[in-house]
Structure formats: structure tokens, C-alpha cells
N, C-alpha and C. Protein backbone atom coordinates (compact mmCIF):
# COMPACT_ATOMS: atom_id res chain seq x y z
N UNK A 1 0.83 -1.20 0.00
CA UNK A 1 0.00 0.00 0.00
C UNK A 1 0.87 1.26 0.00
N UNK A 2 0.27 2.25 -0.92
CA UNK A 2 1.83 3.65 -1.21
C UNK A 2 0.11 4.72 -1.04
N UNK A 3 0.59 5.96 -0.26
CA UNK A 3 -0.02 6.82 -0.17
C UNK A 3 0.68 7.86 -0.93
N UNK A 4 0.11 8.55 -2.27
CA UNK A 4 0.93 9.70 -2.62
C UNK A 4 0.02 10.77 -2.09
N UNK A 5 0.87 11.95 -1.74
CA UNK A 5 0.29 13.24 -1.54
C UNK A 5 0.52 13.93 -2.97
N UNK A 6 -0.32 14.80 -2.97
CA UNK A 6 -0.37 15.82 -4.52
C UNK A 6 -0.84 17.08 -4.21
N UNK A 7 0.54 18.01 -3.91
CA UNK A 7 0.45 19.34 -3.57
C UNK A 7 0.90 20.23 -4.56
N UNK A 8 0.94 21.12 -4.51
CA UNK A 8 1.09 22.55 -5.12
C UNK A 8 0.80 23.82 -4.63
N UNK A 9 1.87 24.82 -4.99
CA UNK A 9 1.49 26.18 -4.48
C UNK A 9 0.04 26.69 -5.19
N UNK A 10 -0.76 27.41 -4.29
CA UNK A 10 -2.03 27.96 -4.60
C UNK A 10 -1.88 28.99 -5.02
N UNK A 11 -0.83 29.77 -5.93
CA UNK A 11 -1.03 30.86 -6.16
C UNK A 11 -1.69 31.50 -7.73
N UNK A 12 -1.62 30.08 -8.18
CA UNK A 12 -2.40 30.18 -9.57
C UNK A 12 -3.29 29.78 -9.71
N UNK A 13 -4.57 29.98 -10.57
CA UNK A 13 -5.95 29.29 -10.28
C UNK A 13 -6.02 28.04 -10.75
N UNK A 14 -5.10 27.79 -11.49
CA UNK A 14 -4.98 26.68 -12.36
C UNK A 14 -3.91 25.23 -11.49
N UNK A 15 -3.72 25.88 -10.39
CA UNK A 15 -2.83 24.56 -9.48
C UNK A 15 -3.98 23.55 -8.90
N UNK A 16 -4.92 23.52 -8.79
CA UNK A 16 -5.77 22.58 -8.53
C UNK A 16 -5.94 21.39 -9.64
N UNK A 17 -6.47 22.14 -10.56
CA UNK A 17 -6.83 21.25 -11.95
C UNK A 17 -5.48 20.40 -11.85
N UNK A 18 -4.12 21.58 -12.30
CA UNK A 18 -3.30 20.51 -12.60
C UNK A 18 -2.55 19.20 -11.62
N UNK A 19 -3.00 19.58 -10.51
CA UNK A 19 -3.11 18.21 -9.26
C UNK A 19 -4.42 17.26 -9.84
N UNK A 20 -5.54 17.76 -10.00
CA UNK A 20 -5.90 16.95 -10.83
C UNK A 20 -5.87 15.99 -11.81
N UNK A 21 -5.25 16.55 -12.75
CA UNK A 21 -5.16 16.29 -14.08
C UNK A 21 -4.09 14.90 -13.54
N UNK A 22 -3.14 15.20 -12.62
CA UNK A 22 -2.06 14.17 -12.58
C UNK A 22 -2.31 12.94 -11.36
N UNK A 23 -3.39 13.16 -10.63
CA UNK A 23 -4.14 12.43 -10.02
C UNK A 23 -4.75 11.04 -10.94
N UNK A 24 -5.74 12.03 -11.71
CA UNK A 24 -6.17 10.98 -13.16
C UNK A 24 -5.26 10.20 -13.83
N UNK A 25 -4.34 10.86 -13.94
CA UNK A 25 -3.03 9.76 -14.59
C UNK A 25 -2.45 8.71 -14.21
N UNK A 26 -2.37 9.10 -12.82
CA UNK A 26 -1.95 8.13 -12.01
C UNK A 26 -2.71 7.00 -11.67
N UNK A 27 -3.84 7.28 -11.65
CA UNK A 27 -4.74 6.30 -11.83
C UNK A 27 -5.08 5.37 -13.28
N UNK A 28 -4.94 6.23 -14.02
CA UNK A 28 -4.85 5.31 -15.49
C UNK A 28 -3.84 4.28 -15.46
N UNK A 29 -2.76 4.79 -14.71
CA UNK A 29 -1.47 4.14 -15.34
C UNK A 29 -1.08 3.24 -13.82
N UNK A 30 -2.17 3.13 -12.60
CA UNK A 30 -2.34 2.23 -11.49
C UNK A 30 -2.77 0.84 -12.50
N UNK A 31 -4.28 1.77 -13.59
CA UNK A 31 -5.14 0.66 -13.88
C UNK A 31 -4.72 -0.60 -14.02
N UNK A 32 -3.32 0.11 -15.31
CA UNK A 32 -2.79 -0.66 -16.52
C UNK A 32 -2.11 -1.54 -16.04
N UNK A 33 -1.39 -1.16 -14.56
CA UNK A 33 -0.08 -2.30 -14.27
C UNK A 33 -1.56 -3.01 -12.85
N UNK A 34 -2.87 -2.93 -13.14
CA UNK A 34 -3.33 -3.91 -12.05
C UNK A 34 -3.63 -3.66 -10.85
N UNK A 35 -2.97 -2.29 -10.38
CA UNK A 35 -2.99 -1.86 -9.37
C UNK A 35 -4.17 -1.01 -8.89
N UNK A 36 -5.17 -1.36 -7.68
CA UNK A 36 -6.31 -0.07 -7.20
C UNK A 36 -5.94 0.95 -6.82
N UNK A 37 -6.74 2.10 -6.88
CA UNK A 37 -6.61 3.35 -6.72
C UNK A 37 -7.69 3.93 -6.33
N UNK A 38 -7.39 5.00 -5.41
CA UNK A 38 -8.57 5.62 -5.06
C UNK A 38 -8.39 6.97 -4.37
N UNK A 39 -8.78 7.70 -5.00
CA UNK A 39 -8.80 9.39 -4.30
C UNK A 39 -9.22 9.50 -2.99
N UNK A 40 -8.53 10.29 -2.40
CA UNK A 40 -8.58 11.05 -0.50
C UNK A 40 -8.57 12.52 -0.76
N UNK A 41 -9.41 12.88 0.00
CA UNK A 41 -9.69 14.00 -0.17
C UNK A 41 -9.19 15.31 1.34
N UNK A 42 -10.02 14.13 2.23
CA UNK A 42 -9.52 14.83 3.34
C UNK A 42 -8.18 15.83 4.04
N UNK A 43 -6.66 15.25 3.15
CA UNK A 43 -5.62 16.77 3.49
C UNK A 43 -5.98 17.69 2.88
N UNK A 44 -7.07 17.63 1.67
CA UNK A 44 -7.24 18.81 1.26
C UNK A 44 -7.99 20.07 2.50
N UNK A 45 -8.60 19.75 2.92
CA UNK A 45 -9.50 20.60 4.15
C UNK A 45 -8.83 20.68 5.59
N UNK A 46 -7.57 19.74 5.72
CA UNK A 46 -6.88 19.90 7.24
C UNK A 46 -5.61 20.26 7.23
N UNK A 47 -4.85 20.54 5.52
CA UNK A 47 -3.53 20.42 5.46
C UNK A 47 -2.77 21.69 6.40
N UNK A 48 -3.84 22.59 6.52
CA UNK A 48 -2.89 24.07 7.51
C UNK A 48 -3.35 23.86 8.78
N UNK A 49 -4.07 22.72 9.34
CA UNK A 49 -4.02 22.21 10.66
C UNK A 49 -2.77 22.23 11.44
N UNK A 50 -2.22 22.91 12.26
CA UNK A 50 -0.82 22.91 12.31
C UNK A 50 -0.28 21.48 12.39
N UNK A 51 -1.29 20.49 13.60
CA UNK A 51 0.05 19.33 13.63
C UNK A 51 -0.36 18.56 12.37
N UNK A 52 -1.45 18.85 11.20
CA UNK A 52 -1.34 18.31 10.36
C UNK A 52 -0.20 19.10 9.23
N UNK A 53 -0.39 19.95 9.40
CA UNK A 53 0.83 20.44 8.69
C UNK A 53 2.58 19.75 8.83
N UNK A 54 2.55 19.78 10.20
CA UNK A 54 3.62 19.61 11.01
C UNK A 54 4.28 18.10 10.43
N UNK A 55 3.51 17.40 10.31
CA UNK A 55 2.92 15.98 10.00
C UNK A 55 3.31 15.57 8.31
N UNK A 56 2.58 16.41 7.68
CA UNK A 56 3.26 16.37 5.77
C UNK A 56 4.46 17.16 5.99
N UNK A 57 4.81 18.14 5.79
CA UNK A 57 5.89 18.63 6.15
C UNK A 57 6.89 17.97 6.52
N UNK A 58 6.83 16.75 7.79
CA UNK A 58 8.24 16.04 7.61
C UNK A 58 7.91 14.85 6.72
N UNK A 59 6.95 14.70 5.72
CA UNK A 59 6.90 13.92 4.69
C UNK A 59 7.58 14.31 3.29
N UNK A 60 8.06 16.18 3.91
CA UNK A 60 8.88 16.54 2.38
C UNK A 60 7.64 17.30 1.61
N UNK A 61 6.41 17.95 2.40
CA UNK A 61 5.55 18.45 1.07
C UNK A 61 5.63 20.19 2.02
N UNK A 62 6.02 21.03 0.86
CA UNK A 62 6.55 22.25 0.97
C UNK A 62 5.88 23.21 2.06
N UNK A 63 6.18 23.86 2.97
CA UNK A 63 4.89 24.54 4.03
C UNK A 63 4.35 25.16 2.91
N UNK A 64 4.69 25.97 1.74
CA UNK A 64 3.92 26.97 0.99
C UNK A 64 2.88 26.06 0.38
N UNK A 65 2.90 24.73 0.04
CA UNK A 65 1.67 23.65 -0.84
C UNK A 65 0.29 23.81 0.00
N UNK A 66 -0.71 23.95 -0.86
CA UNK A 66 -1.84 23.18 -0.73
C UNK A 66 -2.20 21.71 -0.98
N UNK A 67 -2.70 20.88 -0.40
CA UNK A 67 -2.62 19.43 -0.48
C UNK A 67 -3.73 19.28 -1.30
N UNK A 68 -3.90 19.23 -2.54
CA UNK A 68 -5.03 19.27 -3.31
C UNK A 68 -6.05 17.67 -3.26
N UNK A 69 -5.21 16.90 -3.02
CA UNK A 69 -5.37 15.35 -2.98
C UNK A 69 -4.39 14.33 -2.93
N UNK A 70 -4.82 13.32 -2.43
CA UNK A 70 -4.34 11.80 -2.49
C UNK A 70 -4.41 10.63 -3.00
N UNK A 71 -3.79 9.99 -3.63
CA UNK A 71 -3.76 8.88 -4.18
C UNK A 71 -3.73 7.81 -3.44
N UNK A 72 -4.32 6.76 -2.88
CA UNK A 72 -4.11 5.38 -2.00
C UNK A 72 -4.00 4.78 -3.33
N UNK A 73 -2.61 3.75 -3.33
CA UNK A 73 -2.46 2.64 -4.18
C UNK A 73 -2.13 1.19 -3.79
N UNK A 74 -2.81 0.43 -4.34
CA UNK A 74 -2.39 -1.15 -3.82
C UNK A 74 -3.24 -2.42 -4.78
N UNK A 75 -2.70 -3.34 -4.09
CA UNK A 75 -2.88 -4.30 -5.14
C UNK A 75 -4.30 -4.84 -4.73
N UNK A 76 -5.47 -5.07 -5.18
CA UNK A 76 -6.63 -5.71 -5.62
C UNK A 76 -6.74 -7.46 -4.63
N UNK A 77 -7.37 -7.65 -3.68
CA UNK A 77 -7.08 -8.90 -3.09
C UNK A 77 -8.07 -9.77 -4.35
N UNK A 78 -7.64 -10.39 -5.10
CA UNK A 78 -8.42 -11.15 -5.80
C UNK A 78 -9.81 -11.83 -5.46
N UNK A 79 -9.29 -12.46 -3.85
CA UNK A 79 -10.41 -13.05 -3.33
C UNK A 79 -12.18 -12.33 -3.00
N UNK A 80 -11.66 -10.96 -2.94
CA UNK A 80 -13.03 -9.98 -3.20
C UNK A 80 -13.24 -9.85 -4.48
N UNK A 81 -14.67 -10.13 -4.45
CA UNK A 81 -14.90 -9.78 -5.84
C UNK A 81 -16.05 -8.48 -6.05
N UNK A 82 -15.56 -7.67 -7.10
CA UNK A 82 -16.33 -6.29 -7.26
C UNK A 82 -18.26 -6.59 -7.77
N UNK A 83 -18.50 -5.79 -7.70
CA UNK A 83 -20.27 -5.90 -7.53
C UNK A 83 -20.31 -4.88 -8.93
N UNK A 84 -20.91 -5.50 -9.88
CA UNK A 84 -20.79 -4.80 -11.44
C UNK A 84 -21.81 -3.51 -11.10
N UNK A 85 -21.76 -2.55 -11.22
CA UNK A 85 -22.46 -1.37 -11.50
C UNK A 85 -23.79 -1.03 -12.14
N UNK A 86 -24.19 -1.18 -12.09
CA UNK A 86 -26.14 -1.16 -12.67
C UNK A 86 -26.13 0.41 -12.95
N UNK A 87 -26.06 1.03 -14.54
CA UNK A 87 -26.29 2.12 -14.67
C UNK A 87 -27.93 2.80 -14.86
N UNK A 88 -28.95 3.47 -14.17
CA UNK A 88 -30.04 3.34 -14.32
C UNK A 88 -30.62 4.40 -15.69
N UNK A 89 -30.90 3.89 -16.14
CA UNK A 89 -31.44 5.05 -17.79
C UNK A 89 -32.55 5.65 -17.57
């Protein structure tokens, strides 16, 4: 199991999207090699918590970043099996 953080300085309007944009990727390219993925949202709303700050910070993510999101990655236990999706029209 790998937790990525995905920060960026907030000083452009456009630093969100592009945490975005590379969020999505990462997930495409979890898909391909097999691997689950799944967005966290929560440092986004606590990251200037101080001891949450305190906390990423000695993980190496810049005091100036906003924590836009998270990536949880890991491998799929085979033995669960997924419940197919019923799209309703």
C-alpha cells in the first residue's frame, strides 16, 4: 500500500486542476499495471491544521503547498470480488 500526496502552491488558479489532471493519470497508469486506486480527499481541508501540517511537512511536502489530494495505491485482493455497477437510464 503507497499513499501519494499531490500538492502545489495555490497561487495560480490553475494549481488545482493541474493536481488533478495528474491524479487521473496516475490512476490510469495504477489501472494498466493492475494496481487499485482511489482518491482522498480529506488533506485537502486539514492540510494548515498545524500538527497536520507539522505531520506532511516532515513527509517533504513544501509549508507553501496546498494538499489538493491523495492517491491510496495497492494491489486488488483477488479473493473480493467487485459488484458490477447497474447504470439506471
Amino acid at each position: 500500500p503507497t499513499l501519494v500526496i499531490v500538492s502545489n502552491e495555490p497561487t495560480q488558479w490553475w494549481a488545482g486542476m493541474d493536481c488533478a489532471c495528474a491524479i487521473e493519470n496516475m490512476f490510469l497508469a495504477a489501472h494498466s499495471l493492475g494496481i487499485g486506486s482511489c482518491w482522498i480527499n480529506q488533506l485537502g481541508t486539514t492540510c494548515d491544521d498545524p500538527e497536520v501540517r507539522e505531520f506532511i511537512s516532515s513527509l517533504g511536502v513544501p509549508e507553501n503547498h496546498k494538499v489538493y489530494g491523495c492517491v491510496a495505491l495497492g494491489y486488488v485482493d483477488p479473493k473480493i470480488s467487485l459488484r458490477e455497477k447497474m447504470v439506471k437510464a
